[in-house]
Protein backbone atom coordinates (compact mmCIF):
# COMPACT_ATOMS: atom_id res chain seq x y z
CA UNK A 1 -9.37 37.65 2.93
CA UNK A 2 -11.13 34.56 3.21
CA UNK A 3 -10.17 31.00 4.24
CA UNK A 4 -9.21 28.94 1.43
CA UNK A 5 -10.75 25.48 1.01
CA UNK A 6 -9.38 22.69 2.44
CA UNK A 7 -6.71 20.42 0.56
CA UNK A 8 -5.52 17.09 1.02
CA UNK A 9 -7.21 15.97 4.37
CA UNK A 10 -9.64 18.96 4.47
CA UNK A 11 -13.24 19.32 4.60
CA UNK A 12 -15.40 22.00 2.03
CA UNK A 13 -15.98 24.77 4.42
CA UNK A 14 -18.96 26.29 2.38
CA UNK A 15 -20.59 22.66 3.38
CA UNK A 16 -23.29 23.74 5.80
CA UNK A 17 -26.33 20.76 5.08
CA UNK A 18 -27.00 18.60 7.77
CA UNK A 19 -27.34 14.81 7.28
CA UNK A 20 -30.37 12.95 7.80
CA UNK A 21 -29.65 10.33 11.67
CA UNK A 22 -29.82 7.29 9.41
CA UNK A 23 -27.39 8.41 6.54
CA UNK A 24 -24.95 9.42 9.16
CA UNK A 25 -25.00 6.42 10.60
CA UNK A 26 -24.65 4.42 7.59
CA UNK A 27 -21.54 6.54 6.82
CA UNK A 28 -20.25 5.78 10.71
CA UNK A 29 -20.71 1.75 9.75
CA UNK A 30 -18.81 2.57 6.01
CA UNK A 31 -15.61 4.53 7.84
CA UNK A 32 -15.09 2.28 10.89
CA UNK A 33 -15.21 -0.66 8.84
CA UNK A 34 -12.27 0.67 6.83
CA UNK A 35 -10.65 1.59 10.30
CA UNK A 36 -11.00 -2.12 11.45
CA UNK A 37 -10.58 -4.26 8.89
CA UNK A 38 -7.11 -1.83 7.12
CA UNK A 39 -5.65 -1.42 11.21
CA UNK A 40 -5.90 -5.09 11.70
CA UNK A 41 -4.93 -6.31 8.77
CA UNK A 42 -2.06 -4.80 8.12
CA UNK A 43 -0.67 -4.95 11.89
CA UNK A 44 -1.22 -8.60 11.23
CA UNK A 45 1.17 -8.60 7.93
CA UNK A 46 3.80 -6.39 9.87
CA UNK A 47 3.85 -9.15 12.18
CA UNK A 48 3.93 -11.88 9.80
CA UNK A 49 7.39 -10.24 7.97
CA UNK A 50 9.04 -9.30 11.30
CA UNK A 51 8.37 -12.25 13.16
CA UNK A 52 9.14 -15.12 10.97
CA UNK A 53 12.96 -14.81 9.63
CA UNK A 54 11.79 -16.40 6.03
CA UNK A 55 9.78 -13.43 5.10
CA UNK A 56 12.36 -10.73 5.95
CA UNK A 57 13.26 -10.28 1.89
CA UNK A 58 13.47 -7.49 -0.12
CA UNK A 59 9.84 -7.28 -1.33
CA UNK A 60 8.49 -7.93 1.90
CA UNK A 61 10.41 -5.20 3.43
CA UNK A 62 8.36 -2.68 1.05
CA UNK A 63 5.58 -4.89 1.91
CA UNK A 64 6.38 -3.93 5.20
CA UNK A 65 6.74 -0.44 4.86
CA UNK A 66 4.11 -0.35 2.44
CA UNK A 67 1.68 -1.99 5.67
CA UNK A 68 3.28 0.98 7.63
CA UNK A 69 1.97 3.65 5.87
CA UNK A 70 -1.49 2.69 5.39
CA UNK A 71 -2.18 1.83 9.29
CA UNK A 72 -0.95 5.07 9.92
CA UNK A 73 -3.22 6.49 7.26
CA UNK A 74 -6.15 4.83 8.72
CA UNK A 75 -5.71 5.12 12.06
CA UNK A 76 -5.12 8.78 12.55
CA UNK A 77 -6.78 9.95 9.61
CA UNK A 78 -9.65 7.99 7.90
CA UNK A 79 -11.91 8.61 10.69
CA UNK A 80 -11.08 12.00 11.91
CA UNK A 81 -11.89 12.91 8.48
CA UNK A 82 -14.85 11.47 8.49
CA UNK A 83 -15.90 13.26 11.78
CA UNK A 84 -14.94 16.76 10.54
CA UNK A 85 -16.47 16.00 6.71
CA UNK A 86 -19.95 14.71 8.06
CA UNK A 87 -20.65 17.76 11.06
CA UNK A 88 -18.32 20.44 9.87
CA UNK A 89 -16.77 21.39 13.23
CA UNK A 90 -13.13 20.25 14.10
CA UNK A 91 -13.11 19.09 17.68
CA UNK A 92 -9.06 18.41 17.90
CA UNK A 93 -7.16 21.33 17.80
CA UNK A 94 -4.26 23.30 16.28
CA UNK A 95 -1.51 20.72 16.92
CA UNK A 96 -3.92 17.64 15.20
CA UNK A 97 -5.09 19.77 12.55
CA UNK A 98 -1.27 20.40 11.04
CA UNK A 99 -0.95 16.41 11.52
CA UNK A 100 -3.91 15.70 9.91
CA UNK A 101 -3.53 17.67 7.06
CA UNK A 102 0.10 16.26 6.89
CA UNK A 103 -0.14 12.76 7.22
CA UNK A 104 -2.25 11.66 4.24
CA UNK A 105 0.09 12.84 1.68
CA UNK A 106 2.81 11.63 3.48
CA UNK A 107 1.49 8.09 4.09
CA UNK A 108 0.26 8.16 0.32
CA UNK A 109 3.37 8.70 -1.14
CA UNK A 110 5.21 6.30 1.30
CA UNK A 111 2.64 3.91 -0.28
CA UNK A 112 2.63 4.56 -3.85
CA UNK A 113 6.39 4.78 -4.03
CA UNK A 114 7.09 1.52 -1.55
CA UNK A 115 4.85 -0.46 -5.12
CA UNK A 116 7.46 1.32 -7.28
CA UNK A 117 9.91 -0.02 -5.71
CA UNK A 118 8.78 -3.43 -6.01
CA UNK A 119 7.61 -2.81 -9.73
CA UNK A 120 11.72 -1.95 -10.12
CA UNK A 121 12.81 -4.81 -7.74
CA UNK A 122 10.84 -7.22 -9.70
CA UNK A 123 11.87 -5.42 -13.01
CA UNK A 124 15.53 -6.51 -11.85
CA UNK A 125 15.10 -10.26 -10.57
CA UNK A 126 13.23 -11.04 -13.78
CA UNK A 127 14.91 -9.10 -16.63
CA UNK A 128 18.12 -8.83 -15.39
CA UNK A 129 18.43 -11.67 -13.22
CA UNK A 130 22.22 -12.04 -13.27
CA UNK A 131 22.81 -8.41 -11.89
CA UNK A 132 23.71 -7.73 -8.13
CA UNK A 133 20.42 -7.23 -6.18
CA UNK A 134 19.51 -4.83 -3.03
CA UNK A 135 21.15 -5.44 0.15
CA UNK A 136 19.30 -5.01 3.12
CA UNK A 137 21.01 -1.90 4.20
CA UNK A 138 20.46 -0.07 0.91
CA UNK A 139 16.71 -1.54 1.15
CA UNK A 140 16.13 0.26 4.65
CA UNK A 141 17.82 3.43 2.75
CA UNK A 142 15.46 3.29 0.20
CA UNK A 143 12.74 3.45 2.23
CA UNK A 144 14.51 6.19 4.69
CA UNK A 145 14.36 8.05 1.37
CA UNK A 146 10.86 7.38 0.32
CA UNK A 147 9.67 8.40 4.08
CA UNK A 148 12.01 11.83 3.57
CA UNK A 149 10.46 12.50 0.03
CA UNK A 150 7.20 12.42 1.63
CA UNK A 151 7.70 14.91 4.46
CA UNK A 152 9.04 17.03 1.99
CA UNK A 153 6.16 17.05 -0.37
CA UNK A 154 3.83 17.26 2.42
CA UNK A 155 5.20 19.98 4.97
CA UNK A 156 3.53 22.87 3.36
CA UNK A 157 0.44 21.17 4.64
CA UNK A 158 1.68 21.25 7.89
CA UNK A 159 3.22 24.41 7.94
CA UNK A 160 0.61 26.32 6.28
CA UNK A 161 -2.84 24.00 8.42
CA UNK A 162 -4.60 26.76 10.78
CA UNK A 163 -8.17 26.49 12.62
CA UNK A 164 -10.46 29.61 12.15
CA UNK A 165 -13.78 30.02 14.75
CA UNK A 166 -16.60 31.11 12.16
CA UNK A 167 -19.41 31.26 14.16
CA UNK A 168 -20.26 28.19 16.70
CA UNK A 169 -17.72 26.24 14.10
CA UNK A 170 -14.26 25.83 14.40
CA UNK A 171 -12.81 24.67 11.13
CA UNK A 172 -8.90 23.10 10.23
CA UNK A 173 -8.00 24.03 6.94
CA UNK A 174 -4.69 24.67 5.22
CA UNK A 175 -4.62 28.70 4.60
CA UNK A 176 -2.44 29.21 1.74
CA UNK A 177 -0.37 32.51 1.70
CA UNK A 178 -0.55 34.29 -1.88
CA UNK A 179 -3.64 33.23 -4.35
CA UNK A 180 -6.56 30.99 -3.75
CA UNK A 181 -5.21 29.27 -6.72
CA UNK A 182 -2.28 27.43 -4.12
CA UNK A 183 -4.59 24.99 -3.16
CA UNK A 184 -5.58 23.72 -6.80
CA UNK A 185 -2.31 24.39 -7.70
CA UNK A 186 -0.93 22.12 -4.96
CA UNK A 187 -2.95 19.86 -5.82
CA UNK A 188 -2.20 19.23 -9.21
CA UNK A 189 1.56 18.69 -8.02
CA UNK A 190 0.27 16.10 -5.76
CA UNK A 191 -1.93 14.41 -8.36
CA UNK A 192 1.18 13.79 -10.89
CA UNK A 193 3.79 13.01 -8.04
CA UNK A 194 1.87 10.60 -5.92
CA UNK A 195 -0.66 9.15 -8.83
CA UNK A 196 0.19 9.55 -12.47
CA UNK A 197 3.97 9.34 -12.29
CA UNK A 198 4.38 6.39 -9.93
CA UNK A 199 1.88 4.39 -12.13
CA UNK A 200 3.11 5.03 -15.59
CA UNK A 201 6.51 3.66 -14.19
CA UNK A 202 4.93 0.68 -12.91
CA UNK A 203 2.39 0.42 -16.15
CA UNK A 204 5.92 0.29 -17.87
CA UNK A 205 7.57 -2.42 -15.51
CA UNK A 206 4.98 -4.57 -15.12
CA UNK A 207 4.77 -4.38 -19.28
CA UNK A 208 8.42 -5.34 -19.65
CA UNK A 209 7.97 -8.12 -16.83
CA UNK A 210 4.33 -9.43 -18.15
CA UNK A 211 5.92 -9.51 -21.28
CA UNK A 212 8.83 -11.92 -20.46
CA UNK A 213 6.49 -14.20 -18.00
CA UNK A 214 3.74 -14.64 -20.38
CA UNK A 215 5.70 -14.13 -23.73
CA UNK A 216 8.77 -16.04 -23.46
CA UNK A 217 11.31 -17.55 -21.51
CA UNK A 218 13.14 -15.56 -18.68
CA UNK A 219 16.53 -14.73 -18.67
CA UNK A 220 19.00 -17.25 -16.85
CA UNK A 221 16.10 -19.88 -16.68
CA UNK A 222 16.94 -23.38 -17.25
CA UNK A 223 14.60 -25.89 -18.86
CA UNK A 224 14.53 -28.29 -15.89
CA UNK A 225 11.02 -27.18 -13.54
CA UNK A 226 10.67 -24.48 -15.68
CA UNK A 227 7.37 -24.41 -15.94
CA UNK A 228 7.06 -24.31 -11.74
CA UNK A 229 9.63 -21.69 -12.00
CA UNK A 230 7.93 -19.22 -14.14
CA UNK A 231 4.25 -20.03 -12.61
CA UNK A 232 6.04 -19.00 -8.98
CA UNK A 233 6.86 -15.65 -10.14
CA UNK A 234 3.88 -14.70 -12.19
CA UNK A 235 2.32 -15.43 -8.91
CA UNK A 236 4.12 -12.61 -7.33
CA UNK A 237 3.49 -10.29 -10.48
CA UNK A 238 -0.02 -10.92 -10.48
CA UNK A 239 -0.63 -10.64 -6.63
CA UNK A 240 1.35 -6.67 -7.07
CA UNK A 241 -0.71 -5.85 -10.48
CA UNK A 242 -3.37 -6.14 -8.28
CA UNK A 243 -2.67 -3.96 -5.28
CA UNK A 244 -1.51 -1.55 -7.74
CA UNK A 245 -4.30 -1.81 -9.70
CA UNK A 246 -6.62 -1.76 -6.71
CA UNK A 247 -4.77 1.75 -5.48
CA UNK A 248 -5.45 2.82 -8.61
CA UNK A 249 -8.73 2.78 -8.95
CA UNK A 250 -9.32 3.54 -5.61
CA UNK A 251 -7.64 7.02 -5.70
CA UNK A 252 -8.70 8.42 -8.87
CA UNK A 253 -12.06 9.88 -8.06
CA UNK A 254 -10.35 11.68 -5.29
CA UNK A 255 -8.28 13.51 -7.71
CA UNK A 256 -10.75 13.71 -10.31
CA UNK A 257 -13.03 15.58 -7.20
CA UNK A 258 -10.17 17.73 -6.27
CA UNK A 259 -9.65 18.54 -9.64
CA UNK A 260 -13.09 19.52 -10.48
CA UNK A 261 -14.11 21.67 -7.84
CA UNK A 262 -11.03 23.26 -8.19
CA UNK A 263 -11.54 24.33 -11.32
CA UNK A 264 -15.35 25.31 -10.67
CA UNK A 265 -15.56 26.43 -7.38
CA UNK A 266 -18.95 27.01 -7.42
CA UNK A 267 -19.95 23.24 -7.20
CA UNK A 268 -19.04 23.22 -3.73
CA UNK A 269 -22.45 24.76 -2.89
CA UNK A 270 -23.92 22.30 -4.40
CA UNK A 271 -26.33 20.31 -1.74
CA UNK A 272 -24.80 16.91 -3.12
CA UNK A 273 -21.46 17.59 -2.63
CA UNK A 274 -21.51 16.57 0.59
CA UNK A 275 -22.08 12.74 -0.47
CA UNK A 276 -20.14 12.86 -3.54
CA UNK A 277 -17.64 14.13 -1.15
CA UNK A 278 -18.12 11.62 1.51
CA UNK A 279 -18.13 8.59 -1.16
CA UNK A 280 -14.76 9.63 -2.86
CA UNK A 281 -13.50 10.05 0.87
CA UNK A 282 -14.12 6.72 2.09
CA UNK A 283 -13.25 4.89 -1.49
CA UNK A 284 -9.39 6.66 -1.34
CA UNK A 285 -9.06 5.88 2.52
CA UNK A 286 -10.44 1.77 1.74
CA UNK A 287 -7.62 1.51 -0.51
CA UNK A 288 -5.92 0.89 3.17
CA UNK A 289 -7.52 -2.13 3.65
CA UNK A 290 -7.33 -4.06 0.86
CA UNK A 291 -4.01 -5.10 0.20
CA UNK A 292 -4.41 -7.72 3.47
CA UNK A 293 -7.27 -9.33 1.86
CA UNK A 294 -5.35 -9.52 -1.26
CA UNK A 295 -1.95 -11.22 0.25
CA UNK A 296 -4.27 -13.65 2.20
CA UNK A 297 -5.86 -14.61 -0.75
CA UNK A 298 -3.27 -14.96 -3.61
CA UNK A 299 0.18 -15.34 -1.02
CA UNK A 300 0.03 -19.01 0.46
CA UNK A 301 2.91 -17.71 3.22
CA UNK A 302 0.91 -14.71 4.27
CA UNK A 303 -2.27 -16.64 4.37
CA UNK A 304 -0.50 -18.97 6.74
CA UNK A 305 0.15 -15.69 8.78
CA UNK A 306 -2.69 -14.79 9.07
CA UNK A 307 -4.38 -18.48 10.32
CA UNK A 308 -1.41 -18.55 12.69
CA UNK A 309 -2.69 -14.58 14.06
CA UNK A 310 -5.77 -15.63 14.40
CA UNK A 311 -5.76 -19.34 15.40
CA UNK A 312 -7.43 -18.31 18.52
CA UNK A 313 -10.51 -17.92 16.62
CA UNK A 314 -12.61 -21.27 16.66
CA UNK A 315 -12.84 -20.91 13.34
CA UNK A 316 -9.58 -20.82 11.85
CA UNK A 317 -7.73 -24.21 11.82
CA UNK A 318 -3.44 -24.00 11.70
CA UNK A 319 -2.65 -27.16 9.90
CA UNK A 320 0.91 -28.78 9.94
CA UNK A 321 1.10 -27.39 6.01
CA UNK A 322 0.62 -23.78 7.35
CA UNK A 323 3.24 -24.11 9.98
CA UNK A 324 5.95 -25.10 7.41
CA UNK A 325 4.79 -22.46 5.47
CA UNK A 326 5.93 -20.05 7.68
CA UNK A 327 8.98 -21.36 8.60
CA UNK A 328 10.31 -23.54 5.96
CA UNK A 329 13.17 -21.68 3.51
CA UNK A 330 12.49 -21.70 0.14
CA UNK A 331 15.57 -20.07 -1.47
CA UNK A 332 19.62 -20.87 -1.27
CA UNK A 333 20.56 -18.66 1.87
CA UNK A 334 23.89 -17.45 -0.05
CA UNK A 335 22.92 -16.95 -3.45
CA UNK A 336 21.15 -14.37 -5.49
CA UNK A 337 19.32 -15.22 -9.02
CA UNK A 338 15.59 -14.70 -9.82
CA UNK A 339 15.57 -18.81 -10.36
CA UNK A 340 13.68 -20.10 -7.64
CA UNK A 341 14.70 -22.44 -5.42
CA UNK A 342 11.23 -24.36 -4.67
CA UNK A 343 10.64 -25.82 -2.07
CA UNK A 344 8.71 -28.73 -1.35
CA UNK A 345 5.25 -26.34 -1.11
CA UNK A 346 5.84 -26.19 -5.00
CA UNK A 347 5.50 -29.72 -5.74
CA UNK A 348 2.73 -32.05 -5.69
CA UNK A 349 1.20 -33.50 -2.43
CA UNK A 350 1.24 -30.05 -1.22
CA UNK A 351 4.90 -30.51 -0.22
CA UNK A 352 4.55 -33.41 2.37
CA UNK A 353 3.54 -37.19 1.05
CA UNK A 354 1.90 -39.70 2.62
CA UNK A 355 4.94 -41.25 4.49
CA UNK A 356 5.28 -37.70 6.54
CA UNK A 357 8.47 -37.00 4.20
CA UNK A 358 9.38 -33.81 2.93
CA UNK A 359 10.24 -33.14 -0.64
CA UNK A 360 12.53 -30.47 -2.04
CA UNK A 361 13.23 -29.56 -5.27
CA UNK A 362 16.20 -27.64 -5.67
CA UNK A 363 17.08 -25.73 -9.36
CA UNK A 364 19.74 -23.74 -10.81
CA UNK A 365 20.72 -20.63 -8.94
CA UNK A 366 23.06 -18.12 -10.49
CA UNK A 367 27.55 -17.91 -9.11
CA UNK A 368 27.21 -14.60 -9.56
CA UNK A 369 25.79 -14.51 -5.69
CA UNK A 370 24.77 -11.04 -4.24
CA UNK A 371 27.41 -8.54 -1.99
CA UNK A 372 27.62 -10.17 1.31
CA UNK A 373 25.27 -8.65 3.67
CA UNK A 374 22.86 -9.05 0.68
CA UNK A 375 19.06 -10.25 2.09
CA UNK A 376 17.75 -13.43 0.64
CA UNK A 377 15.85 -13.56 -2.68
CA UNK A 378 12.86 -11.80 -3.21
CA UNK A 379 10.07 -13.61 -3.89
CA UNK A 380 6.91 -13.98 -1.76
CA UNK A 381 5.13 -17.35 -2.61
C-alpha cells in the first residue's frame, strides 16, 4: 500500500511544486526569526527563575517548564520542518525522523498542560486562598507527570515514523499500520487532548478567577491596601489570559488544516497548499516565541531579567530599581495566603524615595501557613 500522509510534524508527500528563489527566502527570514527570537528568549527566562532565588515559586516553576518545552520545540523542530515542508526531501535520517515526528506533540502538551496548571494554581490562591498550596516537591511531580503524559500520547509517532526513497526523494513520515484513516483519526485525539480540553478548563478558571478580581472582593482579603492587593494579582491573571490566549489562536489553524485535509484528501493536490501549509506551520511554531515578549512586557521582575541578560548591549540600561527587582522578596518566607505581601515596588516612588530609603508595606497573610517544605507564594509581579 501506499505511504500515509504525514501527521503531527510531517510534510504532504503529494506536495511536488517548487517555490519561486524569492518566496523561499522570505519563508527562510519568517522560520529563523521564530528560531531566534523563541530560543533566546526563553533560555533567557529559564535563567531568570533558576538564577535568582525570588523567582523560584510555584508559577514560575511551570513558567519554567513551560520555557522548556517550547525551546525544545523550536530548536529541533521549527526549522527542520521548515526544510523538509519547503523542498520535500528529508536530509536527516531514520533516527531524527522518529524524533521529529515525536517531539512536537510532546513539547505541545508539556506546554498546554504546564498553563493548566497555573489556570488551577491560580484558581486555588484566589478562590480558596486559605487551603494548603503546592509544595515544591509535588510541583516538580506535577510536571514529571505532565512530561510522562506527553511521551505517552506521542510515542506512536515515534514508534510508527519511517523514511521511504520515492524516486530522488527521501521522505519521513509516520506510516500507520491498519487504515489510512489512523492519521486523521490520531489527529482528532490530539486536537481535543492538547487544544480543546486544556482550554475549556482554563476558559472555566480564568471565569471563576476574573469573576472574583473584577466582580468582588477576594476571599481572605482585608480592607487595608486592598486595592494594591487585588490590582497585583489581576496583573498575574491578565499577563496568563494572554499567553493562553495567544496559544490559542496561534494553534487553531493548524488543527483546523489537519482537520480539513483530512477529511478531503484531495485538497492536498491543490498547488496552494503548499503556502497555506507553510503559513499555518510557521503561525503554530511562533506561538514559541511569544510568551518572552509577553513576560517582558506585562512582568516588571522578568523585565528586569531580561535588562540584567542583556546589559551588555549598549542599549539596555540596568538601573538600581531593576536590580532590587530581582532580588528583593516580596512575600513572608513562612507563610502561605494569596494576600500579598507588597513590597516596596508596589508603592509609590517606585519603591525607593528620595532619601535612598526603602519602603515596605507589609499586609495580612493567612496562620494557616503551607506544609513545611512548601515553596514561597506564587505570584509573579
Amino acid at each position: 500500500s501506499s505511504p500515509r500522509r504525514p501527521d503531527i510534524g510531517g510534510w504532504n508527500i503529494t506536495n511536488q511544486f517548487v517555490q519561486p528563489v524569492w518566496l523561499l527566502a522570505l519563508w527562510t527570514v519568517a522560520y529563523s526569526l521564530v528560531l531566534f527570537v523563541s530560543v533566546s528568549g526563553n533560555v533567557i527566562v529559564i535563567w531568570i527563575i533558576l538564577a535568582h532565588k525570588q523567582m523560584r515559586t510555584v508559577t514560575n516553576y511551570f513558567l519554567l517548564n513551560l520555557a522548556l518545552a517550547d525551546t525544545s520545540m523550536a530548536a529541533f523542530n521549527s526549522f527542520v520542518n521548515f526544510v523538509y515542508a519547503a523542498h520535500g526531501d528529508w536530509y536527516f535520517g531514520l533516527v531524527y525522523c522518529k524524533f521529529h515526528n515525536f517531539l512536537p506533540v510532546t513539547a505541545v502538551f508539556a506546554s498546554i498542560y504546564s498553563m493548566v496548571a497555573i489556570a488551577v494554581d491560580r484558581y486555588m490562591a484566589i478562590i480558596h486562598p486559605l487551603k494548603p498550596r503546592l509544595s515544591a516537591t509535588v510541583t516538580r511531580s506535577v510536571i514529571g507527570c505532565i512530561w510522562g503524559m506527553a511521551v505517552v500520547l506521542a510515542f506512536p509517532l515515534c514508534y510508527y515514523s519511517t523514511t521511504r526513497k520515492i524516486g530522488q526523494r527521501t521522505l519521513c513520515y509516520v506510516y500507520w499500520p491498519r487504515t489510512a484513516q489512523d492519521s486523521f483519526m490520531y489527529h482528532i485525539i490530539v486536537a481535543v487532548l492538547v487544544y480543546v480540553l486544556p482550554l475549556v478548563v482554563m476558559a472555566g478558571t480564568y471565569s471563576l478567577v476574573g469573576r472574583t478580581l473584577w466582580g468582588g472582593e477576594i476571599p481572605g482579603d482585608s480592607k487595608d491596601n486592598y486595592h494594591l492587593q487585588i490590582q497585583a494579582k489581576r496583573k498575574v491573571v491578565k499577563m496568563m489570559m494572554i499567553v493562553v490566549v495567544t496559544f490559542a489562536v496561534c494553534w487553531l489553524p493548524y488543527h483546523l488544516y489537519f482537520m480539513i485535509t483530512g477529511l478531503n484528501r484531495q485538497l492536498n493536490r491543490v498547488k496552494s497548499i503548499q503556502q497555506v501549509y507553510l503559513s499555518v506551520l510557521w503561525l503554530a511554531m511562533s506561538s514559541t516565541m511569544y510568551n518572552p515578549v509577553i513576560y517582558c512586557c506585562l512582568n516588571s521582575r522578568f523585565r528586569a531579567g531580561f535588562k540584567s541578560a542583556m546589559r551588555c548591549c549598549p542599549f539596555v540600561r540596568l538601573s538600581e530599581y531593576d536590580q532590587m527587582e530581582l532580588h528583593s522578596a516580596r512575600f513572608h518566607a513562612n507563610r502561605q495566603s494569596s494576600i500579598y505581601t507588597l513590597s516596596r515596588f508596589d508603592i509609590a516612588h517606585n519603591g525607593v524615595n528620595r532619601h535612598g530609603t526603602r519602603h515596605t508595606l507589609l499586609t495580612h497573610a493567612s496562620y494557616h501557613g503551607n506544609p513545611r517544605g512548601s515553596t514561597s507564594a506564587t505570584e509573579l509581579t
